[in-house]
N, C-alpha and C. Protein backbone atom coordinates (compact mmCIF):
# COMPACT_ATOMS: atom_id res chain seq x y z
N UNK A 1 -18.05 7.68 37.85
CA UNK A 1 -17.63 7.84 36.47
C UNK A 1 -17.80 9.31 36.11
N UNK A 2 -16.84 10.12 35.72
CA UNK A 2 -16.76 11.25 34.94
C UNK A 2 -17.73 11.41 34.13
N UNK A 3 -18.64 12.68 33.64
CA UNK A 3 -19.22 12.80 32.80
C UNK A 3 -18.85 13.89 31.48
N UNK A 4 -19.20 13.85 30.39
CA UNK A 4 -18.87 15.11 29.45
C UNK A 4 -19.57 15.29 28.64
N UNK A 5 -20.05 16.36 28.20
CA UNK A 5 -20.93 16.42 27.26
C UNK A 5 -20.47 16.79 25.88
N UNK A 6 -20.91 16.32 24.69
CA UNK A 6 -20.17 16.43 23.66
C UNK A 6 -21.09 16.84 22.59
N UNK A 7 -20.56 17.51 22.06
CA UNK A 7 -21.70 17.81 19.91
C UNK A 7 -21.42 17.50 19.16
N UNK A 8 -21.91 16.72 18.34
CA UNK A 8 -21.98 16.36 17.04
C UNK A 8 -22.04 17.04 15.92
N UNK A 9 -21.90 16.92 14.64
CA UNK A 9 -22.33 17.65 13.37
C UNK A 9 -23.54 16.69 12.84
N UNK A 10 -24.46 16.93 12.45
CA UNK A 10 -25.44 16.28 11.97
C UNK A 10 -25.07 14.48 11.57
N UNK A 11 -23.51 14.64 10.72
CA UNK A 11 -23.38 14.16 9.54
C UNK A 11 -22.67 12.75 10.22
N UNK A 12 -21.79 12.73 11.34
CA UNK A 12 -21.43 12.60 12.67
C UNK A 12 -22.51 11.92 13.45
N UNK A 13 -23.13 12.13 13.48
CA UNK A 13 -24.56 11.50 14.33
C UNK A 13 -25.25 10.55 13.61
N UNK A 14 -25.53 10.71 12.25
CA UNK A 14 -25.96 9.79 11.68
C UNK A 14 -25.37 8.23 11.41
N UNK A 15 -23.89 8.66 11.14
CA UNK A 15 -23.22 7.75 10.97
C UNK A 15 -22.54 7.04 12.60
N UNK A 16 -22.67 7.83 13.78
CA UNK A 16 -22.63 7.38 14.49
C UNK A 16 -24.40 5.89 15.14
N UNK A 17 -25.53 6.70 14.66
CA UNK A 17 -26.44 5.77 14.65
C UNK A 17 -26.09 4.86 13.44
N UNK A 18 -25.62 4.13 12.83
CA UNK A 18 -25.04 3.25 11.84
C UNK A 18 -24.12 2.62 12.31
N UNK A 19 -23.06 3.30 13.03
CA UNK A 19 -22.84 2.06 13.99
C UNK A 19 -23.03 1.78 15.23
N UNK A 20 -24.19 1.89 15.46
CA UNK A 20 -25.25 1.66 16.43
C UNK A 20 -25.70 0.27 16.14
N UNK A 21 -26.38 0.48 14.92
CA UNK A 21 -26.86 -0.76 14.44
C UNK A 21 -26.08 -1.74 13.74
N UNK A 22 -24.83 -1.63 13.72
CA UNK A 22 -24.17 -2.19 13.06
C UNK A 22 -23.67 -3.09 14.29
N UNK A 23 -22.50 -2.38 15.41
CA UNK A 23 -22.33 -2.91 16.45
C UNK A 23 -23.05 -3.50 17.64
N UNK A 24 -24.43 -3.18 17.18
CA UNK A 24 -25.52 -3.60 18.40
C UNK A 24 -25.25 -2.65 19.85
N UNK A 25 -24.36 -1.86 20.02
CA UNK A 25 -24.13 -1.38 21.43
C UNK A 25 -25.33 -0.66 21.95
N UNK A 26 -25.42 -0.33 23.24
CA UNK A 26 -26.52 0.74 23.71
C UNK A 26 -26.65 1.72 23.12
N UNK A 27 -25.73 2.48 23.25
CA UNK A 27 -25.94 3.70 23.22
C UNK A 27 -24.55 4.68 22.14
N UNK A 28 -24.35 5.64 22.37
CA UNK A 28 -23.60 6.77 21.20
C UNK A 28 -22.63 6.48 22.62
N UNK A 29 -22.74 6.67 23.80
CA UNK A 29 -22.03 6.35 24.67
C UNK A 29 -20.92 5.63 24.80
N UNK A 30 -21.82 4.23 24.61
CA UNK A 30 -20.47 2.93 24.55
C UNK A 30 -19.78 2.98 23.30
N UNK A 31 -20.21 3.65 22.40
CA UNK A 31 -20.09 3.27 20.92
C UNK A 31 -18.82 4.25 20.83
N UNK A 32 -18.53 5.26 21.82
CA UNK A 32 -17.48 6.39 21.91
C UNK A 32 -16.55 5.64 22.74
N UNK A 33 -16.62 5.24 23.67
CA UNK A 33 -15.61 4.24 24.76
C UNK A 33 -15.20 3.09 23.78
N UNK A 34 -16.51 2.06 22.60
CA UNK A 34 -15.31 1.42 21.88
C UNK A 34 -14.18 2.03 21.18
N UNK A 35 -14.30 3.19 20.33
CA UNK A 35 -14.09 4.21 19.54
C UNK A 35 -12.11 3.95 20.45
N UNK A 36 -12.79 4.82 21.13
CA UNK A 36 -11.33 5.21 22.15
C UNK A 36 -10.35 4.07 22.16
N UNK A 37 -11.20 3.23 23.02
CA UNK A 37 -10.45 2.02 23.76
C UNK A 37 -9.90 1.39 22.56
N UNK A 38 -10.16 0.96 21.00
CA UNK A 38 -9.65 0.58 19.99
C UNK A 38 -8.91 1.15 19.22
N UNK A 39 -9.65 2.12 19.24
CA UNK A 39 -9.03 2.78 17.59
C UNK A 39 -7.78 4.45 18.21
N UNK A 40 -8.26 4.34 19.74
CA UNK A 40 -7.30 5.44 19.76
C UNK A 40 -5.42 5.63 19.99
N UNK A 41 -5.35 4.25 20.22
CA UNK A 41 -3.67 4.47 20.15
C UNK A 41 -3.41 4.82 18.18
N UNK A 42 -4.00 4.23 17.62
CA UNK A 42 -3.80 3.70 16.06
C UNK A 42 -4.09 5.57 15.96
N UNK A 43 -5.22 6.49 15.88
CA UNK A 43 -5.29 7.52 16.02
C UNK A 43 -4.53 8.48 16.41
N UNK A 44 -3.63 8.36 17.41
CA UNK A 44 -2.94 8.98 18.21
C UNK A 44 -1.27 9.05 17.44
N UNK A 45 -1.11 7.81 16.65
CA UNK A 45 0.12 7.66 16.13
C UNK A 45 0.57 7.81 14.84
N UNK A 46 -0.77 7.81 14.29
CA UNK A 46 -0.68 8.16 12.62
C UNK A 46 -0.98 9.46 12.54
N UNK A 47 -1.73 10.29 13.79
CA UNK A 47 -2.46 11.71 13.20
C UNK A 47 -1.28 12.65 12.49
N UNK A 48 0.18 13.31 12.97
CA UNK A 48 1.10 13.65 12.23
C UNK A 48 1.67 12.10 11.60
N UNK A 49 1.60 12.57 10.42
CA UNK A 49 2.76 11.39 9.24
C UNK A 49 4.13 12.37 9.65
N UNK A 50 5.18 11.22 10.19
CA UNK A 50 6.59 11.58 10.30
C UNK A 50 7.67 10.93 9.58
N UNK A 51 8.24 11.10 8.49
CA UNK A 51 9.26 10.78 7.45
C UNK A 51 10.11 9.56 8.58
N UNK A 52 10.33 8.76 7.86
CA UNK A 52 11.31 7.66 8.60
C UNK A 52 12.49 8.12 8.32
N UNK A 53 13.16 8.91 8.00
CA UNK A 53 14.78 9.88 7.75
C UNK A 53 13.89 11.30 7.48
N UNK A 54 15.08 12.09 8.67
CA UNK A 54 14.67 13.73 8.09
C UNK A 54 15.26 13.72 6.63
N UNK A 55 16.34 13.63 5.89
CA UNK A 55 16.83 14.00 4.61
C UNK A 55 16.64 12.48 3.82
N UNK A 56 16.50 12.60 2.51
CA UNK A 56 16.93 11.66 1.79
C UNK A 56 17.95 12.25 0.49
N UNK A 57 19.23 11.48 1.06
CA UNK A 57 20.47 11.33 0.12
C UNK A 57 19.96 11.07 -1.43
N UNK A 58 20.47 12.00 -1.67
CA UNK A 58 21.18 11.24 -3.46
C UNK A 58 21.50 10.06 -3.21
N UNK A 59 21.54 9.09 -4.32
CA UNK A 59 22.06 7.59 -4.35
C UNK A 59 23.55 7.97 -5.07
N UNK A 60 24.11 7.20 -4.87
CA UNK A 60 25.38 7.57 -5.64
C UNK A 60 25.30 7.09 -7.02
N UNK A 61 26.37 7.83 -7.80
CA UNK A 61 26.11 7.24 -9.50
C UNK A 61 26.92 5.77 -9.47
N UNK A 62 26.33 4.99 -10.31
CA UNK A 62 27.00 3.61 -10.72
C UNK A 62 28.36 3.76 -11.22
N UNK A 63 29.46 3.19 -10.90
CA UNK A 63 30.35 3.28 -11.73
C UNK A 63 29.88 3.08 -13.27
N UNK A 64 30.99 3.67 -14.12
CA UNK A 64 30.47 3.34 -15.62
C UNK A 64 31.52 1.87 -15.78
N UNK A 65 31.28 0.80 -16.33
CA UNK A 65 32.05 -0.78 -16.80
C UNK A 65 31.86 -0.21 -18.09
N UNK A 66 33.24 -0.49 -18.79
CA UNK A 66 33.34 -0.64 -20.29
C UNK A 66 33.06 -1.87 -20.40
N UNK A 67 32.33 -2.02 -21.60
CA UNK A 67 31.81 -3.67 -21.95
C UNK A 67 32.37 -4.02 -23.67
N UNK A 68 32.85 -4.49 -23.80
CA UNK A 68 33.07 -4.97 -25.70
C UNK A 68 32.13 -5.65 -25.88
N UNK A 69 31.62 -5.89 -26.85
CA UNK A 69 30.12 -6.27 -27.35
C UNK A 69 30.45 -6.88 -28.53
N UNK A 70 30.72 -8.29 -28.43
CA UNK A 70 30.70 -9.03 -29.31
C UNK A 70 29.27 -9.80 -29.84
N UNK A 71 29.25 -9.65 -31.57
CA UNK A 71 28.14 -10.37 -31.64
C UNK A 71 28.59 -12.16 -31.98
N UNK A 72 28.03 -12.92 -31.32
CA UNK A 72 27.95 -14.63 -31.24
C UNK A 72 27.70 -14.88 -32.93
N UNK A 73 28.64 -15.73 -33.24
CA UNK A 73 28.86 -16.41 -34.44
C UNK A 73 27.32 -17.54 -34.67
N UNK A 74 26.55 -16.99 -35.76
CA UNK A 74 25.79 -17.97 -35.82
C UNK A 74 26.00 -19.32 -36.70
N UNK A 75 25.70 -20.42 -36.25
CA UNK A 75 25.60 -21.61 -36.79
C UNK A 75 25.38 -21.48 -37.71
N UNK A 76 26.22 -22.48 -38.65
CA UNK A 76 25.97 -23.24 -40.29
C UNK A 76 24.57 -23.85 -40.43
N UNK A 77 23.60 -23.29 -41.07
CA UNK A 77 22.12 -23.53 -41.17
C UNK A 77 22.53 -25.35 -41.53
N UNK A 78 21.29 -26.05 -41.41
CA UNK A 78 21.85 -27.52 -41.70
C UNK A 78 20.06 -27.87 -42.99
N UNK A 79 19.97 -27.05 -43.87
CA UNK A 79 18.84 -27.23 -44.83
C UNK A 79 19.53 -25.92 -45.57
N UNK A 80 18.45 -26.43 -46.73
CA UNK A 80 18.91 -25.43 -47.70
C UNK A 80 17.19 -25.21 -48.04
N UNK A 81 16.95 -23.72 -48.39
CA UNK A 81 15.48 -23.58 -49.10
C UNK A 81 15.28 -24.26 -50.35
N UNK A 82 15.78 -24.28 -50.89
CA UNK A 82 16.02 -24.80 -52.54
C UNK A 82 15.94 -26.39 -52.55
N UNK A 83 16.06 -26.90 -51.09
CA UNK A 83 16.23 -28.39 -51.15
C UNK A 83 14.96 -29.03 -51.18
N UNK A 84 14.58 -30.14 -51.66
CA UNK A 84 13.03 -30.89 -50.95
C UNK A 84 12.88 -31.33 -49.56
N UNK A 85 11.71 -30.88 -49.28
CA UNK A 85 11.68 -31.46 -47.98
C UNK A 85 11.77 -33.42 -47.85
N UNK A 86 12.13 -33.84 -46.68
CA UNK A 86 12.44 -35.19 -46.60
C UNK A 86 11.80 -35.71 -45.28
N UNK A 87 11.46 -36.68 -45.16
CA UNK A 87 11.35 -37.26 -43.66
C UNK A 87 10.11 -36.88 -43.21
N UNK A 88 8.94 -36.76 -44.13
CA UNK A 88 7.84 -35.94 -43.40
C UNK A 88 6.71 -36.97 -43.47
């Protein structure tokens, strides 16, 4: 097995012991091989964000529809205010 030696930032280490105890693993070791083996394609493919179209088009304008705008005839009320109420 290859070896490498690597440094941390304080801040990095700590939180690497956190998931130490979190994951139960041995060591900062395995805890870098899960790291990889999981999370590094997902890493590898998001690190540049690449636009799903180089340009985005204008939308085109809506045609304009002429509309006549009639207002609906309302119904012959079927009471009168002035009347007594009935049927109650």
């Amino acid at each position: 097995m290859t070896q490498a030696r690597i440094v941390l930032r304080d801040a990095a280490l700590e939180r690497g012991e956190q998931l130490l105890e979190v994951t139960r693993l041995g060591s900062l070791t395995e805890l870098i091989n899960v790291m990889f083996s999981r999370y590094g394609r997902h890493l590898e493919q998001t690190w540049e964000v690449q636009p799903l179209s180089p340009t985005y088009a204008k939308a085109e304008p809506l045609p304009e529809i002429e509309q006549q705008v009639t207002t609906p005839a309302l119904p012959a009320p079927d009471f009168r205010f002035d009347e007594p109420l009935t049927g109650l």
